[in-house]
N, C-alpha and C. Protein backbone atom coordinates (compact mmCIF):
# COMPACT_ATOMS: atom_id res chain seq x y z
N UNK A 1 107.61 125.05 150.79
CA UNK A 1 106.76 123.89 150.66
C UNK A 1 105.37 124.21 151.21
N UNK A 2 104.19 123.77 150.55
CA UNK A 2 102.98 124.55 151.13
C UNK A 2 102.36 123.46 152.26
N UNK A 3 101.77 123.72 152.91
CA UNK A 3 101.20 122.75 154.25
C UNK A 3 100.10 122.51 153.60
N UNK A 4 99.42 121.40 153.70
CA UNK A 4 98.61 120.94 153.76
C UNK A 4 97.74 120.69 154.79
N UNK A 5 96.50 121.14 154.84
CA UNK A 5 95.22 120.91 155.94
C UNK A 5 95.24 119.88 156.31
N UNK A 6 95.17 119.55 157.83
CA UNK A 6 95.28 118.01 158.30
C UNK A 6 93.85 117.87 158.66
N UNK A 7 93.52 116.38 158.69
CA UNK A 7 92.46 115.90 158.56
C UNK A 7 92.25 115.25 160.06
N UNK A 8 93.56 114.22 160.67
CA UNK A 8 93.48 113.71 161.61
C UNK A 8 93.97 114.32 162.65
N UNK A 9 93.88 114.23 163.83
CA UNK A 9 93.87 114.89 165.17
C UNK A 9 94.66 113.98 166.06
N UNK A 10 94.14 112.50 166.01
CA UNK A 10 95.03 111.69 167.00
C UNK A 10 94.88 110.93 166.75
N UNK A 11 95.31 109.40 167.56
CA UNK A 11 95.97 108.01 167.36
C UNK A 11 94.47 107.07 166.84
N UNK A 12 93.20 107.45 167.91
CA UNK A 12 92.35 106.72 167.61
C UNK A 12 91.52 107.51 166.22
N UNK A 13 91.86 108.32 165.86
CA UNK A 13 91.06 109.01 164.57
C UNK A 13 92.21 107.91 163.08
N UNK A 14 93.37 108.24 163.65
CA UNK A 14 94.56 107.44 162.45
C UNK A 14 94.04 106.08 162.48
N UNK A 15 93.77 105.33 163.48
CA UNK A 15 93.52 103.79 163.71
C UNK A 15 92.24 103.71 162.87
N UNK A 16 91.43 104.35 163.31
CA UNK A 16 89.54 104.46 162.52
C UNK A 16 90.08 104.85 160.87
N UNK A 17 90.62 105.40 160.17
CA UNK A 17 91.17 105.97 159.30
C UNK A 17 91.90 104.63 158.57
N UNK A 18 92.62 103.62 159.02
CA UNK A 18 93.35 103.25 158.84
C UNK A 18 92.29 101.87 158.53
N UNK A 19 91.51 101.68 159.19
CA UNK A 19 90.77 100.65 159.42
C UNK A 19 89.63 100.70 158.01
N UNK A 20 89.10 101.96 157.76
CA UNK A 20 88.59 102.48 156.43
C UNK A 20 89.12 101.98 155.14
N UNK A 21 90.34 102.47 155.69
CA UNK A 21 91.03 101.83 154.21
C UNK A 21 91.29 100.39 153.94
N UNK A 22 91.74 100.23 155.21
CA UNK A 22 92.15 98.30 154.66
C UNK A 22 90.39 97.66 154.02
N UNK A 23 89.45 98.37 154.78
CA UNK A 23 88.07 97.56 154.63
C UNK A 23 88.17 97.86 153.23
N UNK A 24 88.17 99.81 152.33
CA UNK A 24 88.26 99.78 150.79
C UNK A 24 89.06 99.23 150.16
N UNK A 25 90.05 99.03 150.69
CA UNK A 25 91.56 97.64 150.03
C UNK A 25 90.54 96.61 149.91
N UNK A 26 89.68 95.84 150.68
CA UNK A 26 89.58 94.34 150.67
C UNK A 26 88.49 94.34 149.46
N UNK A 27 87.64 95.52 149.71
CA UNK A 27 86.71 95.55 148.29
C UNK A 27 85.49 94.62 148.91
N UNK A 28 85.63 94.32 150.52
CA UNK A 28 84.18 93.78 151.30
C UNK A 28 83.04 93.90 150.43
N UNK A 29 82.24 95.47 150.85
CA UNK A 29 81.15 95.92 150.07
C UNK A 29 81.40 96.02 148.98
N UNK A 30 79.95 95.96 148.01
CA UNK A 30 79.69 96.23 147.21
C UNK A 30 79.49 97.78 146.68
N UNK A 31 79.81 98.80 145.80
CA UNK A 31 80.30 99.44 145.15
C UNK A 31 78.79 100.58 144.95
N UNK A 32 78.37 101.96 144.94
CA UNK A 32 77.45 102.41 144.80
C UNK A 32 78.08 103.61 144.73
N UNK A 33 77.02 104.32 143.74
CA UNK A 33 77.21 105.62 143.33
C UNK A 33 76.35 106.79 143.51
N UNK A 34 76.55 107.88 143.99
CA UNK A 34 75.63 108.78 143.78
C UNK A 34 74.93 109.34 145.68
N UNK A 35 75.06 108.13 146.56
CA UNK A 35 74.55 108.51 147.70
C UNK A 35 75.31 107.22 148.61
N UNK A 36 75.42 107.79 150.49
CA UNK A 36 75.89 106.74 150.63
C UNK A 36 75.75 105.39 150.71
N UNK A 37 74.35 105.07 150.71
CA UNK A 37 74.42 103.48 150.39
C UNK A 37 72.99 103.47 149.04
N UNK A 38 72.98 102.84 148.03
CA UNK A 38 72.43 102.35 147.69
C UNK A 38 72.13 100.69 146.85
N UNK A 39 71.06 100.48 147.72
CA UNK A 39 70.67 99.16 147.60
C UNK A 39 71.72 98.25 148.60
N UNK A 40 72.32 97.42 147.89
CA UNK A 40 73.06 96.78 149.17
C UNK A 40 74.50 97.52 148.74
N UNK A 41 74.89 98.45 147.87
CA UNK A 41 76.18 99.30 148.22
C UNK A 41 76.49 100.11 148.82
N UNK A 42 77.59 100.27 148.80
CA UNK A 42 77.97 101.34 149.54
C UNK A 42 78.98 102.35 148.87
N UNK A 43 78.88 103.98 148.78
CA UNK A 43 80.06 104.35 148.04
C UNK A 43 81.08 104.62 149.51
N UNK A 44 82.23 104.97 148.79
CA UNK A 44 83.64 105.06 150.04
C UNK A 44 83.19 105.66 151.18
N UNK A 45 82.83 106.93 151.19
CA UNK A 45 81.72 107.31 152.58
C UNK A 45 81.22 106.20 153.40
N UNK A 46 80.66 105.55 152.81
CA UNK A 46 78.97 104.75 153.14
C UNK A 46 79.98 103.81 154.11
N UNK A 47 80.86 103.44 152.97
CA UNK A 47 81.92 102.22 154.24
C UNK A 47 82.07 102.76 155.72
N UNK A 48 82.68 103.66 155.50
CA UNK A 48 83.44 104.92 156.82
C UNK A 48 82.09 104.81 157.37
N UNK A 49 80.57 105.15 157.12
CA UNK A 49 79.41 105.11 158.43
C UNK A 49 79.01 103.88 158.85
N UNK A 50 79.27 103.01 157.98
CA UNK A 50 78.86 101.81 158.64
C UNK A 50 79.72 101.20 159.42
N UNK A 51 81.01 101.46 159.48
CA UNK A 51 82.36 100.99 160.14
C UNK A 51 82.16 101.76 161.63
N UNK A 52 81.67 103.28 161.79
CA UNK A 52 82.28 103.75 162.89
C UNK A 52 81.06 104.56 163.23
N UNK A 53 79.77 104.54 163.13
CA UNK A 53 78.61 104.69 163.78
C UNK A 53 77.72 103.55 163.99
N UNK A 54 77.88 103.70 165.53
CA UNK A 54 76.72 102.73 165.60
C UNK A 54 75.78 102.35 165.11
N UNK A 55 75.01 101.42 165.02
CA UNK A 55 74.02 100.96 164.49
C UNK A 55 72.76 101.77 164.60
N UNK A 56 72.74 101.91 166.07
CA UNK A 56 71.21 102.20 166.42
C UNK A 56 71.45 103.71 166.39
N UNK A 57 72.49 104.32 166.13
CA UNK A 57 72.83 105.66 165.49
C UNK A 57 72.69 106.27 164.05
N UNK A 58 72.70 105.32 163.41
CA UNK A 58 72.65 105.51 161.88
C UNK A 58 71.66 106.11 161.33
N UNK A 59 71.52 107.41 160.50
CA UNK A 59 69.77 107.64 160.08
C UNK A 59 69.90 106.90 158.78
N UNK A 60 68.99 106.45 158.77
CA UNK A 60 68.22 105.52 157.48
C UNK A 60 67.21 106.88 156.83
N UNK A 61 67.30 106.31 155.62
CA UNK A 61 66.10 107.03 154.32
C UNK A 61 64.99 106.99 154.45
N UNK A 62 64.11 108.31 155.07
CA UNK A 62 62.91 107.85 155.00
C UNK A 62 61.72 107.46 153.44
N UNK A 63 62.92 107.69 152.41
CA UNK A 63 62.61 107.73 151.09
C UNK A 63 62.32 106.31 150.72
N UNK A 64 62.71 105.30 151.66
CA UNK A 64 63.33 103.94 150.81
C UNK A 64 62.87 102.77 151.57
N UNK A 65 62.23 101.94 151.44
CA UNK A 65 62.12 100.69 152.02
C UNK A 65 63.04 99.72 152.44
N UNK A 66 63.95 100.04 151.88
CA UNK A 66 65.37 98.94 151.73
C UNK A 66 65.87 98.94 152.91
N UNK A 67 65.95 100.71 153.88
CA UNK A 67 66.50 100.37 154.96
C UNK A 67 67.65 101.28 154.50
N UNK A 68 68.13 102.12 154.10
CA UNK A 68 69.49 102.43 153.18
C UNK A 68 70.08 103.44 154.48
N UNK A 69 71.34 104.26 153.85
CA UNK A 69 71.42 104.93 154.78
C UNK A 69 71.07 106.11 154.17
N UNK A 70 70.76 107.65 155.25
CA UNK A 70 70.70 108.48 154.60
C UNK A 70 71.59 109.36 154.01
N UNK A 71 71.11 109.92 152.64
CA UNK A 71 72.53 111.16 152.07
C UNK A 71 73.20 110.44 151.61
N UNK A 72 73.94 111.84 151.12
CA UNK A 72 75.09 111.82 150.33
C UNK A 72 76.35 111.81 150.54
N UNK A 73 76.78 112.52 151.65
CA UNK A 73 77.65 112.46 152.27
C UNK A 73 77.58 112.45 154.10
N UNK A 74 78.57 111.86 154.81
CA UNK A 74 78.84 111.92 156.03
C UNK A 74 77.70 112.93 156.96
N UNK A 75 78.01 114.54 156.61
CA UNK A 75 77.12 114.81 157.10
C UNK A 75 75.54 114.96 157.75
N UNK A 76 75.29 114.05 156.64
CA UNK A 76 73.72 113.90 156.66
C UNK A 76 73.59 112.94 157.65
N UNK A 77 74.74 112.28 157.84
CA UNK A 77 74.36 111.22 159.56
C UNK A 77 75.26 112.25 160.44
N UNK A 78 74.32 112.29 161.50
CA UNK A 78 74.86 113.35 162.48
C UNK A 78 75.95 112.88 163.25
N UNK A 79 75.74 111.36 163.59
CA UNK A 79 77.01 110.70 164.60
C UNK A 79 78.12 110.54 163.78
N UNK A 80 78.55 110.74 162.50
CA UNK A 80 79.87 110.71 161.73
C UNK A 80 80.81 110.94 162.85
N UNK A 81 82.43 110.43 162.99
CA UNK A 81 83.19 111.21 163.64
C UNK A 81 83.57 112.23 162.93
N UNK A 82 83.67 113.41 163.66
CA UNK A 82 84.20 114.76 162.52
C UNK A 82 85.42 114.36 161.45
N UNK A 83 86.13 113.68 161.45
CA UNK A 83 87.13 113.44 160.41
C UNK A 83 86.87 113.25 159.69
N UNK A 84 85.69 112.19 159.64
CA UNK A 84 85.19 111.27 158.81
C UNK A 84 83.69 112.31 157.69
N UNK A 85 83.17 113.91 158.51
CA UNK A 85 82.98 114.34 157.97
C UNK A 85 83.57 115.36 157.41
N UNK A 86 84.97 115.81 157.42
CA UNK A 86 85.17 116.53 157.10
C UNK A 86 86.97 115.87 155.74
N UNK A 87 86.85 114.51 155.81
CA UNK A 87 87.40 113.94 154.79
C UNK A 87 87.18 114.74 153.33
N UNK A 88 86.14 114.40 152.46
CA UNK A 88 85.93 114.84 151.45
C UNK A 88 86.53 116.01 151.13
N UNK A 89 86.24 116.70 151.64
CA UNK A 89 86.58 118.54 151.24
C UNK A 89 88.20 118.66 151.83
N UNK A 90 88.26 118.11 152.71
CA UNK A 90 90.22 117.92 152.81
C UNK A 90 90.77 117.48 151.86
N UNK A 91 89.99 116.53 151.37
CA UNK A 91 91.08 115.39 150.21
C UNK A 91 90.67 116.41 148.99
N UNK A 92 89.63 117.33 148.46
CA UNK A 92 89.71 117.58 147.72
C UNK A 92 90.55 119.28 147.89
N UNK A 93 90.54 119.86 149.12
CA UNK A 93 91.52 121.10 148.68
C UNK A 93 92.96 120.29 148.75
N UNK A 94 93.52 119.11 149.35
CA UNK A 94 94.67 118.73 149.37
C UNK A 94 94.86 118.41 147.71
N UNK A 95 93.83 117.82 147.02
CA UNK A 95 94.37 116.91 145.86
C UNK A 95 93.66 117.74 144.68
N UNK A 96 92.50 118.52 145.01
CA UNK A 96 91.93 119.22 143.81
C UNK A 96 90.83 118.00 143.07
N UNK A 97 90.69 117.19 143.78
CA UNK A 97 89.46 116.38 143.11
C UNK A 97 88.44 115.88 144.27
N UNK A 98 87.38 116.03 144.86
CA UNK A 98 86.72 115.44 146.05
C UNK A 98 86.94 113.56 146.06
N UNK A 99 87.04 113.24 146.90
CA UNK A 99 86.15 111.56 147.06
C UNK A 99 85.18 110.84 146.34
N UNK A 100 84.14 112.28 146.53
CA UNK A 100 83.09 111.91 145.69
C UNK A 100 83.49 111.83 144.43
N UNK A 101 83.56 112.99 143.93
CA UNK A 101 84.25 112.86 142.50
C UNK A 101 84.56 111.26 142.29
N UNK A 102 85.96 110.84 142.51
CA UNK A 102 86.68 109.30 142.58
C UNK A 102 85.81 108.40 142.20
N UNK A 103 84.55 108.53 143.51
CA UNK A 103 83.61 107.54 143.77
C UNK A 103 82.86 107.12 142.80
N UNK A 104 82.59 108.92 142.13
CA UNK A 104 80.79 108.51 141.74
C UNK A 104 81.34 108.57 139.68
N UNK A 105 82.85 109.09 139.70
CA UNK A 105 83.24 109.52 138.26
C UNK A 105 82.77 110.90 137.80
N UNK A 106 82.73 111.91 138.56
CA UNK A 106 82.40 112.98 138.02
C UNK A 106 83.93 113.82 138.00
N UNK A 107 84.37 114.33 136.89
CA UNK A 107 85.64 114.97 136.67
C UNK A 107 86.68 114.29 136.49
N UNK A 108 86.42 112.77 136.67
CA UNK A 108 87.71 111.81 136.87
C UNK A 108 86.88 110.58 136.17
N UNK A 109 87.50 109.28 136.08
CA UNK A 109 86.95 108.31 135.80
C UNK A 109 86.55 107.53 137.22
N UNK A 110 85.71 106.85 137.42
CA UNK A 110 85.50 106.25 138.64
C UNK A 110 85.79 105.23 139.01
N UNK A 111 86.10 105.52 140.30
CA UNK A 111 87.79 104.64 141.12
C UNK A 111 86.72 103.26 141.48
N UNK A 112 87.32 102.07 141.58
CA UNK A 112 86.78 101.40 142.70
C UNK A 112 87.06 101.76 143.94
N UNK A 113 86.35 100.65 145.19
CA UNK A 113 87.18 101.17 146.58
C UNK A 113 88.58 100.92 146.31
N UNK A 114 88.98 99.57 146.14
CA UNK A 114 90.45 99.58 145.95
C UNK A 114 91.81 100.56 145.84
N UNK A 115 91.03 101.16 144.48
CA UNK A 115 91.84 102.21 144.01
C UNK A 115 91.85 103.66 145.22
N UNK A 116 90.50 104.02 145.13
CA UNK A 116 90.47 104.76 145.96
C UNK A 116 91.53 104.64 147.76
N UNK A 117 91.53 103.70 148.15
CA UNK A 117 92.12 103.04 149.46
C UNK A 117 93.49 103.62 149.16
N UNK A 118 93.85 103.14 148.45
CA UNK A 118 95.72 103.76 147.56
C UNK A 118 95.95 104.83 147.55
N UNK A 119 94.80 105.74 147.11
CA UNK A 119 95.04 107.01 147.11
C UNK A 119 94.76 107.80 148.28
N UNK A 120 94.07 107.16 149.09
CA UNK A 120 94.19 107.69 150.75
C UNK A 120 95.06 107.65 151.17
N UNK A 121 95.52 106.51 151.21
CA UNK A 121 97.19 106.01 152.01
C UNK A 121 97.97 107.12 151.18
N UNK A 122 98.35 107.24 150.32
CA UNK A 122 98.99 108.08 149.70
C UNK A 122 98.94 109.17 150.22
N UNK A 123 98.12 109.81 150.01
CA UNK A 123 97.86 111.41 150.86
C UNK A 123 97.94 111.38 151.79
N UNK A 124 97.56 110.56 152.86
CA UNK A 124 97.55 110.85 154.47
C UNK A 124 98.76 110.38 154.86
N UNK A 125 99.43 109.70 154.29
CA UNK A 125 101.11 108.59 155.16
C UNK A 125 101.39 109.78 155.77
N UNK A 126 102.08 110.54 155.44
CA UNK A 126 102.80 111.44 156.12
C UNK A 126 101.81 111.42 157.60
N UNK A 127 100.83 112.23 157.51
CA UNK A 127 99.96 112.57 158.43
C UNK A 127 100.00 111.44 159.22
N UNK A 128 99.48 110.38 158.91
CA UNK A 128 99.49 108.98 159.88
C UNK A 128 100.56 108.07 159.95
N UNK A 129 101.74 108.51 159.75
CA UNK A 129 103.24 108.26 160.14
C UNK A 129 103.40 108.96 161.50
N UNK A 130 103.10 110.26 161.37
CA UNK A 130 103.36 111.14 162.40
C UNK A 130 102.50 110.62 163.72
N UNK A 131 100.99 110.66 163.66
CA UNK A 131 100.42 110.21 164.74
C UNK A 131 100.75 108.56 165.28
N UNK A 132 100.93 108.08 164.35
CA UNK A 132 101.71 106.50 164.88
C UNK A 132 102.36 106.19 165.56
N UNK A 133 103.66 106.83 165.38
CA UNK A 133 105.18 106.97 165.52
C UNK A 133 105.09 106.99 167.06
């Protein structure tokens, strides 16, 4: 059976993780493609920085008036928790398709959060069964 790269580390990374998803279950925000927030959306990333970096931590776009956040992905805000930057590229050597992909419809058709939320839980249960338990 081949192992799979784990993403989470411990109880409060599974809880933050866990908390991600119910927010892409509820379908809160509004829906954006291409970077993590644009305009008043947000793609699946964008949720995860606004959920678990502070406020007065957050880099904003110096491109944009709106206030947005910056980038494309996690990394481009430095306070990400590492899980949370290093999600994407886990889910895609685990599953063979990135997040982004999902998000934005490139290689796949594009997920809502909803959908997307399902397919987290899916992949990680095991993983966040274990740290739960």
């Amino acid at each position: 059976m081949e192992t799979k790269p784990r993403l989470l580390q411990n109880k409060k990374e599974a809880t933050q993780f866990l908390t991600w998803v119910a927010t892409l279950e509820a379908g809160i925000f509004p829906k954006a493609t291409g970077r993590l927030q644009k305009e008043d959306g947000y793609c699946c990333l964008g949720v995860a920085c606004i959920l678990f970096i502070p406020e007065k931590r957050l880099d904003i776009s110096l491109e944009s008036n709106s206030r947005e956040l910056d980038g494309c992905t996690p990394f481009a805000q430095p306070h990400s928790p590492e899980w949370l930057k290093n999600v994407n590229n886990n889910f895609l050597v685990r599953t063979g398709i990135s997040l982004i992909s999902h998000n934005d419809g490139h290689c796949t058709s594009e997920k809502p959060h909803p959908k997307i939320a399902k397919m987290l839980l899916k992949e990680y249960e095991e993983e966040l069964n274990e740290l739960l338990s």
